[in-house]
C-alpha atoms as a PDB file:
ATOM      1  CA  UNK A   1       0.000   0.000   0.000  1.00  0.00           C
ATOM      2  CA  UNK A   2       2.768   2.608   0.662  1.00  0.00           C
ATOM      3  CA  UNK A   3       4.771   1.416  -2.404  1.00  0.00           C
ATOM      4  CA  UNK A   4       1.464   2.055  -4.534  1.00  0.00           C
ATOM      5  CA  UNK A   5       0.502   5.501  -2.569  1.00  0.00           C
ATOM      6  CA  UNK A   6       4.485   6.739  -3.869  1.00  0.00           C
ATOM      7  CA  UNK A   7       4.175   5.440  -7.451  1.00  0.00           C
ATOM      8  CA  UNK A   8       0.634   7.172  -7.836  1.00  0.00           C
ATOM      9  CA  UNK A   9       1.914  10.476  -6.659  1.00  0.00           C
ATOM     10  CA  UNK A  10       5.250  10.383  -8.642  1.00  0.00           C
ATOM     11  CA  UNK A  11       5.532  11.893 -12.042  1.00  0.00           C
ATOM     12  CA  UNK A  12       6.563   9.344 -14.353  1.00  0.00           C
ATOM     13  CA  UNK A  13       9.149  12.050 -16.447  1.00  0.00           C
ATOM     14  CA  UNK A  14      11.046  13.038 -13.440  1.00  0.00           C
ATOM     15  CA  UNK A  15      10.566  10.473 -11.035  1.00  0.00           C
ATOM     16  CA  UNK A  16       9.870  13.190  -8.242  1.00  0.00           C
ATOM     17  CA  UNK A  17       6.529  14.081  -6.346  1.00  0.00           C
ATOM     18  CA  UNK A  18       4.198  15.696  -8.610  1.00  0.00           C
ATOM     19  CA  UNK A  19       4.892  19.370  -9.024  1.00  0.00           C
ATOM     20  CA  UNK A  20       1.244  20.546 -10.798  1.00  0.00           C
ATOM     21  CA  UNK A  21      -0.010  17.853 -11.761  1.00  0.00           C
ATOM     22  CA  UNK A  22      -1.632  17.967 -15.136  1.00  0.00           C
ATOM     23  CA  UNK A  23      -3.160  14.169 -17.402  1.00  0.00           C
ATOM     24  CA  UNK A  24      -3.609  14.459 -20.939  1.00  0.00           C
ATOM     25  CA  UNK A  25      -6.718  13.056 -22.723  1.00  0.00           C
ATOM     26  CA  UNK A  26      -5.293   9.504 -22.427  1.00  0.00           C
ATOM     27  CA  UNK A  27      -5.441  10.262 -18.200  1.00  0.00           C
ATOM     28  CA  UNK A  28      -1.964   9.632 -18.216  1.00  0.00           C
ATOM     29  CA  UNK A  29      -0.837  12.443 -15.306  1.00  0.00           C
ATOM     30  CA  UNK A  30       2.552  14.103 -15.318  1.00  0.00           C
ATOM     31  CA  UNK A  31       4.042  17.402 -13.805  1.00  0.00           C
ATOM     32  CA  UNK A  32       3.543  20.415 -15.933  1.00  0.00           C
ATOM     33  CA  UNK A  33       6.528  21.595 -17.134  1.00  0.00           C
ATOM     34  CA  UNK A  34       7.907  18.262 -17.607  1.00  0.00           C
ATOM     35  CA  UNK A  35       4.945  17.528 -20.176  1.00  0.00           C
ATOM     36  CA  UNK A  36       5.726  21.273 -21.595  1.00  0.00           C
ATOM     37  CA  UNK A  37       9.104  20.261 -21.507  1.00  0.00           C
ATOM     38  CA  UNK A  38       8.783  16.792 -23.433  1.00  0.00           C
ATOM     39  CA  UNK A  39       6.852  18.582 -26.118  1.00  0.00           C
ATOM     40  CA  UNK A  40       9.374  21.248 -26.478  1.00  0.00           C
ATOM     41  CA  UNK A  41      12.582  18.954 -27.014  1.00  0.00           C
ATOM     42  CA  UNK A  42      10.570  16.829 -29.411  1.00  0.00           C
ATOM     43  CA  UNK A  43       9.454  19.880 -31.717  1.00  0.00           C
ATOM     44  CA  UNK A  44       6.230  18.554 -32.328  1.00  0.00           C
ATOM     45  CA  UNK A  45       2.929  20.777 -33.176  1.00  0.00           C
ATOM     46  CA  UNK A  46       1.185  17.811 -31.388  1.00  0.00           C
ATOM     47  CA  UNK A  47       1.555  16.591 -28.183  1.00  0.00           C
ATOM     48  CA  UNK A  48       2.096  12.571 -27.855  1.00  0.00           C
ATOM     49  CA  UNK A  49       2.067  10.907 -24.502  1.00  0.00           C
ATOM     50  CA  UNK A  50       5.026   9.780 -23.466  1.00  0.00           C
ATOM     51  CA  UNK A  51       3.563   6.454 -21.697  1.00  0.00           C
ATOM     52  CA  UNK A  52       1.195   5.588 -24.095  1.00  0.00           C
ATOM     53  CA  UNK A  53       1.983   7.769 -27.261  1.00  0.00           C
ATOM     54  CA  UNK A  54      -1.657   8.694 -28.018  1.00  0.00           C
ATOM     55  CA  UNK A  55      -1.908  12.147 -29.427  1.00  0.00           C
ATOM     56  CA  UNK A  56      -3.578  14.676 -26.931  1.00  0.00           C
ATOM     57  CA  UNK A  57      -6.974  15.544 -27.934  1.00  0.00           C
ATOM     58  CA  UNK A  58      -7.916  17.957 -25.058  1.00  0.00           C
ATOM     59  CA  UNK A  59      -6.452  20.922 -23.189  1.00  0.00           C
ATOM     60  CA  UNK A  60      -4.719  19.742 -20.262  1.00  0.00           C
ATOM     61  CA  UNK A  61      -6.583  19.122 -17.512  1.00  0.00           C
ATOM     62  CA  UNK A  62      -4.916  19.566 -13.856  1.00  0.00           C
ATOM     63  CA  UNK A  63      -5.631  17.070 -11.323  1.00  0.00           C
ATOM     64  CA  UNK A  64      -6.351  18.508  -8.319  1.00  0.00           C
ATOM     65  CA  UNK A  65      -7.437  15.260  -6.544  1.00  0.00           C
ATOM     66  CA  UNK A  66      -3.493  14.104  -7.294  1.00  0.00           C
ATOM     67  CA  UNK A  67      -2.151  17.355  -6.159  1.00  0.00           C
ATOM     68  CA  UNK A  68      -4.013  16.216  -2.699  1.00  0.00           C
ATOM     69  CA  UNK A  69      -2.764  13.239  -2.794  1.00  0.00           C
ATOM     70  CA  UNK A  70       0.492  14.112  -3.717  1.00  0.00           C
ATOM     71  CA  UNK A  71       0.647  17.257  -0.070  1.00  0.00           C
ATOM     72  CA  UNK A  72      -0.698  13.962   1.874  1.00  0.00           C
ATOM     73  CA  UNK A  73       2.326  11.670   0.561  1.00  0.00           C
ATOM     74  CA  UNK A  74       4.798  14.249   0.964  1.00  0.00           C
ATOM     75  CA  UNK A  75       3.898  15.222   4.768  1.00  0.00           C
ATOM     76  CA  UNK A  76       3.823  11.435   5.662  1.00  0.00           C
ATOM     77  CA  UNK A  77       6.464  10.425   3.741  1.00  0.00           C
ATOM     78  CA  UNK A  78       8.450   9.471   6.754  1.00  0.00           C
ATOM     79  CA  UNK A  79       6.197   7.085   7.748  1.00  0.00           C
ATOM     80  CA  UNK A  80       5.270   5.439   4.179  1.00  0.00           C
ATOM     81  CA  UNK A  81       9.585   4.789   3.948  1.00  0.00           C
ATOM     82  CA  UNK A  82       9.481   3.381   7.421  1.00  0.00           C
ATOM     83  CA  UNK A  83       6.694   1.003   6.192  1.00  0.00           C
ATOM     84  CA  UNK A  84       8.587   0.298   2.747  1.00  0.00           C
ATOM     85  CA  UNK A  85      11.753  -0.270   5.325  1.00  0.00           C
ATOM     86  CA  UNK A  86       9.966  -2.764   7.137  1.00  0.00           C
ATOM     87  CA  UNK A  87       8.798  -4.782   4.651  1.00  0.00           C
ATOM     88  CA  UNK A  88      11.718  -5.212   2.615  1.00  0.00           C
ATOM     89  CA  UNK A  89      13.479  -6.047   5.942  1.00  0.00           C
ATOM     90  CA  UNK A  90      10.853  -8.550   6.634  1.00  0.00           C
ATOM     91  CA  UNK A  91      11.866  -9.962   3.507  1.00  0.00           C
ATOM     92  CA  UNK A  92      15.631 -10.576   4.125  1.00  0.00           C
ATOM     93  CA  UNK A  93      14.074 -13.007   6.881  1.00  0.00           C
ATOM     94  CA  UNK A  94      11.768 -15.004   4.120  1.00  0.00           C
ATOM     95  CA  UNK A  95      11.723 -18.970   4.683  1.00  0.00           C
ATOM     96  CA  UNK A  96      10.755 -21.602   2.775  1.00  0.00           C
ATOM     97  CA  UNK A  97       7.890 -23.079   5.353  1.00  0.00           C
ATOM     98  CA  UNK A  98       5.807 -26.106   4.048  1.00  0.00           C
ATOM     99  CA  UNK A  99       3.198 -28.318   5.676  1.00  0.00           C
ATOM    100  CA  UNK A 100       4.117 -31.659   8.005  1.00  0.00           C
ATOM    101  CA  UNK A 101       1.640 -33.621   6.439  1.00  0.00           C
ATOM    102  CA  UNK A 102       2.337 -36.334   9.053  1.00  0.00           C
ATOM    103  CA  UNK A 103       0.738 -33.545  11.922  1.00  0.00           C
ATOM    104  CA  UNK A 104      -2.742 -33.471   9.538  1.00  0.00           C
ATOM    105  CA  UNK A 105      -5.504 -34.081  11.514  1.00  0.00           C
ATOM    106  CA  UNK A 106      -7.600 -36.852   9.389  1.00  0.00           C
ATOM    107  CA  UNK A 107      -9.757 -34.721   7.963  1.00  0.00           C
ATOM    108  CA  UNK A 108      -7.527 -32.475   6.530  1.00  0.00           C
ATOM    109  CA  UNK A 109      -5.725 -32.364   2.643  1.00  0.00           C
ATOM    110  CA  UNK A 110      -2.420 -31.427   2.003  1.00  0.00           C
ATOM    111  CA  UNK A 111      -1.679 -30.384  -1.449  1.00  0.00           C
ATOM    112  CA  UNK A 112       1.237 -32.489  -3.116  1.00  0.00           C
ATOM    113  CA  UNK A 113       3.684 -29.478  -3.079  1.00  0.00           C
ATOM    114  CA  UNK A 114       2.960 -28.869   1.079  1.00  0.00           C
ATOM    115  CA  UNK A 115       1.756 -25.281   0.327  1.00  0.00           C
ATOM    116  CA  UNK A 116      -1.904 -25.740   0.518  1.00  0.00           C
ATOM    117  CA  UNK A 117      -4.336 -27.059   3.079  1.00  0.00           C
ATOM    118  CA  UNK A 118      -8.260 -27.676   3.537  1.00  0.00           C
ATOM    119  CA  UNK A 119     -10.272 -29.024   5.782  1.00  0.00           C
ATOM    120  CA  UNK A 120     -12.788 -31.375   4.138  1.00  0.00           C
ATOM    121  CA  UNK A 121     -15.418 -34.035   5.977  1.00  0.00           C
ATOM    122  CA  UNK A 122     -14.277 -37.160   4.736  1.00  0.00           C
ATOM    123  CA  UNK A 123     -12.072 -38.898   7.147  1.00  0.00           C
ATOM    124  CA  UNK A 124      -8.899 -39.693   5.017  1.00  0.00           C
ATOM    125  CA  UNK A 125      -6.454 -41.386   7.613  1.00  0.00           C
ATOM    126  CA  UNK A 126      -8.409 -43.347   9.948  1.00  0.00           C
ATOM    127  CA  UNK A 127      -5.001 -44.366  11.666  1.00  0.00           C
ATOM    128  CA  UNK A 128      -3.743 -43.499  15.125  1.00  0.00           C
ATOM    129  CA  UNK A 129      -0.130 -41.167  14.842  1.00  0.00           C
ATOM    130  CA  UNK A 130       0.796 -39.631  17.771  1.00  0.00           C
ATOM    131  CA  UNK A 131       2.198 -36.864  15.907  1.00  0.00           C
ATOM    132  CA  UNK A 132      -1.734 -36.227  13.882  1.00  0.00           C
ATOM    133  CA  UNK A 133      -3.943 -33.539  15.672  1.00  0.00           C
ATOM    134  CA  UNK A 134      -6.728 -36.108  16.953  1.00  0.00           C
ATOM    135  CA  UNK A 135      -9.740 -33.888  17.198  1.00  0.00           C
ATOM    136  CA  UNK A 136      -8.775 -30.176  16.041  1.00  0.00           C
ATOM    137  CA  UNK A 137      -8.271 -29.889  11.742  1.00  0.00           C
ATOM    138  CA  UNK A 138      -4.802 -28.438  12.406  1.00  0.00           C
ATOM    139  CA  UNK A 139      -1.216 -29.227  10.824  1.00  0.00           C
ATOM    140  CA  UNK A 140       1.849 -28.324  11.450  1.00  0.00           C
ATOM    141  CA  UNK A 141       4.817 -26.451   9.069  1.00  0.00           C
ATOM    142  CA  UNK A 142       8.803 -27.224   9.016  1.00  0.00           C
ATOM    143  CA  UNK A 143      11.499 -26.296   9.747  1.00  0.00           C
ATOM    144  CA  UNK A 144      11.631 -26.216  13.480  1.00  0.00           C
ATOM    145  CA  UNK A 145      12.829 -22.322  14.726  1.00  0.00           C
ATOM    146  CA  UNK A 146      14.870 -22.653  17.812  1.00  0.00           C
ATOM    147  CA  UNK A 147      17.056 -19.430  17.152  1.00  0.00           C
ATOM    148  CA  UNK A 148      17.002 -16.456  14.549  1.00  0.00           C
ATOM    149  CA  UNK A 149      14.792 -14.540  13.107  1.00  0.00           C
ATOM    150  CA  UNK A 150      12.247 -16.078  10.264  1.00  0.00           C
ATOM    151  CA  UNK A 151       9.252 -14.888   7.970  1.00  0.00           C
ATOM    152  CA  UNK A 152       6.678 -16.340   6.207  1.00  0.00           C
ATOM    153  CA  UNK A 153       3.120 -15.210   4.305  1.00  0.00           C
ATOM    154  CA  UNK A 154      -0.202 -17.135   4.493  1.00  0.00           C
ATOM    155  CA  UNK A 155      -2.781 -16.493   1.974  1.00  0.00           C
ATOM    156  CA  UNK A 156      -6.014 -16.847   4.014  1.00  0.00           C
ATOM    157  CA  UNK A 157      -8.733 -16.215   1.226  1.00  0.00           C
ATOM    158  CA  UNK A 158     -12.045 -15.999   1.860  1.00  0.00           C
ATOM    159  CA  UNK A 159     -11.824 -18.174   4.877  1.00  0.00           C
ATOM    160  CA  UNK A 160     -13.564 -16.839   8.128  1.00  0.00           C
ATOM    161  CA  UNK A 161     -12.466 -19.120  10.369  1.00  0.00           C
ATOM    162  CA  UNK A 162      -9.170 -19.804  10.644  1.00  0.00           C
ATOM    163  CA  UNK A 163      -5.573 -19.907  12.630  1.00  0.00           C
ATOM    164  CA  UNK A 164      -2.076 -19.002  12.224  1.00  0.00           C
ATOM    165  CA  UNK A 165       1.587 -18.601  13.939  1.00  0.00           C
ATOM    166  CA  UNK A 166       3.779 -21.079  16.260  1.00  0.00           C
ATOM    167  CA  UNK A 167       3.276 -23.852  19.092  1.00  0.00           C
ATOM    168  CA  UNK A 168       5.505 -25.290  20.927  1.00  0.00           C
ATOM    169  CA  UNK A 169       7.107 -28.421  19.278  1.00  0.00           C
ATOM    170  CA  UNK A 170       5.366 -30.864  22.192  1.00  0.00           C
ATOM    171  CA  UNK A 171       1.927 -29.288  22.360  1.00  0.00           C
ATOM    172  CA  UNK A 172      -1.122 -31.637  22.922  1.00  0.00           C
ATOM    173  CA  UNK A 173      -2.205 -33.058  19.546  1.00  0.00           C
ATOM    174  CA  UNK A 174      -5.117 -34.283  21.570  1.00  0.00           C
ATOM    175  CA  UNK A 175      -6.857 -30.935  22.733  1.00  0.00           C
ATOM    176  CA  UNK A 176     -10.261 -30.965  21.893  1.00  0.00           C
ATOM    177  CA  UNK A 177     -10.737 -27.061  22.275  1.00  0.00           C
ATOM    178  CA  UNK A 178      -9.057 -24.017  22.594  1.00  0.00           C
ATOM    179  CA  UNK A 179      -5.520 -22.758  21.884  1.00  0.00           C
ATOM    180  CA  UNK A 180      -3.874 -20.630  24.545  1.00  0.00           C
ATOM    181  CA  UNK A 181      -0.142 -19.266  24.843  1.00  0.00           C
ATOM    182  CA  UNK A 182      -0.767 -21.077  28.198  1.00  0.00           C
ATOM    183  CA  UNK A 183      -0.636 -23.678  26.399  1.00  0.00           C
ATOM    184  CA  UNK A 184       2.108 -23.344  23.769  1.00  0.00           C
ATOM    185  CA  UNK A 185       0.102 -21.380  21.100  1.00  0.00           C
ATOM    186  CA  UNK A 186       1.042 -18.224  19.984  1.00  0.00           C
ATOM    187  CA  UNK A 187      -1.382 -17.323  17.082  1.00  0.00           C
ATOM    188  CA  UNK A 188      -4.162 -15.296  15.867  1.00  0.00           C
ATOM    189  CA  UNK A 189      -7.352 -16.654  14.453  1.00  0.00           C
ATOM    190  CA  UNK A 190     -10.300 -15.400  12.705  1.00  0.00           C
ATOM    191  CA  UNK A 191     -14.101 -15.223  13.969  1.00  0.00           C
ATOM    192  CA  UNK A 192     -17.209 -14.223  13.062  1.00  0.00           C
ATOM    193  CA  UNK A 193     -15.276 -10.840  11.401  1.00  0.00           C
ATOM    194  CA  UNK A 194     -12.926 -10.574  14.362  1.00  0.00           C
ATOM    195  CA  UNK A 195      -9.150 -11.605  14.715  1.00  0.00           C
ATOM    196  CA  UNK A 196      -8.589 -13.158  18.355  1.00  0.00           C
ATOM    197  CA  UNK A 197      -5.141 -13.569  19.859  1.00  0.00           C
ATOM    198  CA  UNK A 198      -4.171 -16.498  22.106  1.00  0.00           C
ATOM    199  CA  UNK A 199      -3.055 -14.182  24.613  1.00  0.00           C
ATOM    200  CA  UNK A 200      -4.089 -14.430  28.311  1.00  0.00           C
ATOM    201  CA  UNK A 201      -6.839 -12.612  28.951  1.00  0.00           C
ATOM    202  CA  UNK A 202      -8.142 -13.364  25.402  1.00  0.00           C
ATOM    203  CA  UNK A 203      -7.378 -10.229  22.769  1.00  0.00           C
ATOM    204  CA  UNK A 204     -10.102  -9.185  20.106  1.00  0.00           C
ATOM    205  CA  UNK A 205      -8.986  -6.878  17.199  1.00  0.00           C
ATOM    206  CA  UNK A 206     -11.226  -5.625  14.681  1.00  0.00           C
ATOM    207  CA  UNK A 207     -10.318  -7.002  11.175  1.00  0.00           C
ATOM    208  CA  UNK A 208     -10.055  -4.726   7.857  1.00  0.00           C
ATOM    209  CA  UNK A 209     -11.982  -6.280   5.202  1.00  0.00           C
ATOM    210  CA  UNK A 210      -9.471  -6.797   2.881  1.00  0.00           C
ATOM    211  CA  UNK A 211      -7.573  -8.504   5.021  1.00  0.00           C
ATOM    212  CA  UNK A 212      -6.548 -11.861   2.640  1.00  0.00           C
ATOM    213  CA  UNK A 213      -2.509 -12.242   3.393  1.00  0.00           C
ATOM    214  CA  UNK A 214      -1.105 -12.258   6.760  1.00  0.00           C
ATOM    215  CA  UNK A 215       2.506 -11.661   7.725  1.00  0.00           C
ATOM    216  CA  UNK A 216       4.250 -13.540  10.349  1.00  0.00           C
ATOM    217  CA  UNK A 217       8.036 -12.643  11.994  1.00  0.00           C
ATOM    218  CA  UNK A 218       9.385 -14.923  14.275  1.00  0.00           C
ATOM    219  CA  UNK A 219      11.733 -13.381  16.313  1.00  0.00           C
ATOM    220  CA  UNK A 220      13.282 -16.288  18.406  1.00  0.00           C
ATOM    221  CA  UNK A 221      15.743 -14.097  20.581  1.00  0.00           C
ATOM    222  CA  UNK A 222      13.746 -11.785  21.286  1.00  0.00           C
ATOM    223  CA  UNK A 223      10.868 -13.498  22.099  1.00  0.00           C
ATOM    224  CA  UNK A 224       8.093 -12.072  20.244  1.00  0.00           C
ATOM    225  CA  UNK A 225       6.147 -13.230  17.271  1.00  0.00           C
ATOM    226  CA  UNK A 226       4.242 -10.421  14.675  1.00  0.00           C
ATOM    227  CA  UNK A 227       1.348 -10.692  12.315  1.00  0.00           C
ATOM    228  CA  UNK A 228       0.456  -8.139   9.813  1.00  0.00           C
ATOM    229  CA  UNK A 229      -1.833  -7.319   6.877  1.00  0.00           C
ATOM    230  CA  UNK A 230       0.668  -7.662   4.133  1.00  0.00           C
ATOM    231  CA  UNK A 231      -1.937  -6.116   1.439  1.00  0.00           C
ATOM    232  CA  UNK A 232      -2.397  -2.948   4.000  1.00  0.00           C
ATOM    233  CA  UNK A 233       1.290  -2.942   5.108  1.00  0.00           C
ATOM    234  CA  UNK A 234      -0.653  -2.586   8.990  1.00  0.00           C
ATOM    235  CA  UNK A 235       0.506  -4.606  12.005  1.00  0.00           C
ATOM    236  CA  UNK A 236      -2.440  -6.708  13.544  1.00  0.00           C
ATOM    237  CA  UNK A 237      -0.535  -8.161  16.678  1.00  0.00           C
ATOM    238  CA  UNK A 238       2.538  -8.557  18.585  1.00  0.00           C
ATOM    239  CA  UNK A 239       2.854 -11.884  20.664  1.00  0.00           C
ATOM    240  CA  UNK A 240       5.628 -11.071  23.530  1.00  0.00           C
ATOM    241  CA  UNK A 241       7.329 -12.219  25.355  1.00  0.00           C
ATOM    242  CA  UNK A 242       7.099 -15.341  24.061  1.00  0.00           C
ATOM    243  CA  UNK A 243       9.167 -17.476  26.476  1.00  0.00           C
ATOM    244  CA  UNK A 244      10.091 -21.238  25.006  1.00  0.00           C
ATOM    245  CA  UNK A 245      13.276 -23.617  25.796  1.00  0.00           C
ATOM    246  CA  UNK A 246      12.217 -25.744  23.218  1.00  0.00           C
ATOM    247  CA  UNK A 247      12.011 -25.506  19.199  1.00  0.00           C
ATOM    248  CA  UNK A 248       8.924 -23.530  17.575  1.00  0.00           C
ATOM    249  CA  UNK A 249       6.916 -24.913  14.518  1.00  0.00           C
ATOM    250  CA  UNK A 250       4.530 -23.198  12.330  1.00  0.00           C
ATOM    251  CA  UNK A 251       0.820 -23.653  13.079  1.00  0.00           C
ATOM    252  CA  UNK A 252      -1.892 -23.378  10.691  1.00  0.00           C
ATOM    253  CA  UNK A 253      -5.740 -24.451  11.158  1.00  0.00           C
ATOM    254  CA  UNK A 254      -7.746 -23.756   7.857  1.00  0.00           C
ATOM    255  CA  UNK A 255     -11.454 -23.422   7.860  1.00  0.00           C
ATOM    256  CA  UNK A 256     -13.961 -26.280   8.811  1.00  0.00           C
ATOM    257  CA  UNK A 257     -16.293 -27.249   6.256  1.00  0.00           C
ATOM    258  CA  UNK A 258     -19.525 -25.740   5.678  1.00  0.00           C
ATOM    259  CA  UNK A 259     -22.669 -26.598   3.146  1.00  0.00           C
ATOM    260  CA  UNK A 260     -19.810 -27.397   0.900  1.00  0.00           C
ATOM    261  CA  UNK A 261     -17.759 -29.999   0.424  1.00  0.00           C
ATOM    262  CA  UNK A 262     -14.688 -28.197   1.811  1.00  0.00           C
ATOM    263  CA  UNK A 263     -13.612 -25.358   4.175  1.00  0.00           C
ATOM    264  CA  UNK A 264     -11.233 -22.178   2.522  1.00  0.00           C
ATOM    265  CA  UNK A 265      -7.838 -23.369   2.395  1.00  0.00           C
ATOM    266  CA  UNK A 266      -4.639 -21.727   3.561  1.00  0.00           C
ATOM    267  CA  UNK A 267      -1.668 -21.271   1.586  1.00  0.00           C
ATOM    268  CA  UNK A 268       1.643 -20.355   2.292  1.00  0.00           C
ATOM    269  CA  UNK A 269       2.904 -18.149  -0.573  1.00  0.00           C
ATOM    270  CA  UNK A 270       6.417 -18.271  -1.933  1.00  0.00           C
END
């Protein structure tokens, strides 16, 4: 979102914030005397775009919504490279997490690559693993994290029920309800429009509507674990301190089925 709030207030000629914004009859915006400018070096009686090179049929017209837009970028634009900063940094962290298909509870499906899961109502594994969630449709990711720092995306969908981030490596694959960092969960999950944290008291924070990617940094030495809204570059929650002596795995529990014949699946992106 801040990469895209720079690029629409930056004048494609000059590469700088937008300086009178004017858009030719194609809508293609640029700063007015670089347009006047383009047209002069060119010696041309008409005036060709120089994204698109459609002749300009109009006057120009100036864009005073982009001129907004372009004060409101320039006053925060502090912040938006702080949020640019972050994400790139994020980045340097990036892992390659995929799915423990032995950890499925039964009713789950793992997709052949171990980047997708679903939650379905047919009973595929009938057998008893101590290492399979028994009761809850949850699975867990690998590599272990017992030091470092480590990210990874989830694509969440349309799902409205669902949970994400790290348990403890010898949790209870038996639980029948709940996940609590009491417990050695230290995730979100969706509900009913609302994004719960496993804290203790419970947390409740409002989601956006668009939320449809979430963020997770694992920091292991200093103890704290942080979701975001990748699309909306916004921080949802900050697990901490998140005190473990033993390794971490990634924890996701996709949606439980409804009239269909499958729940929204998760996907870790690459």
């Amino acid at each position: 979102m801040a990469r895209s709030l720079q690029e629409v207030a930056t004048c494609p000629i000059c590469l700088e914030f937008f300086y009178k914004p004017f858009s030719l009859s194609c809508m293609h915006t640029f700063c007015f005397d670089c347009i006047k400018n383009w047209r002069l070096e060119r010696k041309n009686q008409k005036l060709i775009c120089p994204m698109c090179r459609q002749v300009n049929k109009k006057g120009l017209l100036e864009q005073w919504q982009i001129r907004g837009l372009t004060l409101l970028v320039q006053q925060h634009s502090s912040l938006l490279e702080l949020s640019l900063h972050m994400s790139e940094e994020f980045l340097r962290f990036q892992k390659d997490v995929t799915l423990d298909a032995v950890t499925a509870n039964s009713h789950l499906v793992v997709s052949d690559d171990l980047k997708h899961v679903w939650c379905g109502k047919i009973c595929h594994n009938p057998m008893i693993d101590p290492q399979r969630f028994t009761y809850l449709p949850c699975i867990l990711g690998t590599p272990c994290f017992s030091s470092g720092r480590h990210y990874w995306e989830v694509e969440v969908g349309e799902g409205k029920e669902w949970a994400l981030g790290v348990c403890k490596e010898s949790v209870d694959r038996k639980r029948k309800s709940g996940f609590s960092s009491e417990h050695g969960f230290w995730i979100i999950s969706m509900n009913a429009g609302a994004i719960y944290a496993s804290s203790i008291p419970e947390t409740r924070i409002p989601a956006s509507s668009g939320l449809n990617r979430v963020g997770i940094f694992l920091d292991v030495e200093m103890e704290e674990i942080k979701f975001f809204d990748v699309r909306n570059d916004a921080l949802i929650y900050v697990h901490s301190p998140l005190t473990c002596l033993e390794p971490l795995r990634p924890f996701f529990c996709p949606e439980s089925p409804g009239e269909g014949d499958r729940g929204a699946p998760l996907s870790i992106c690459p």
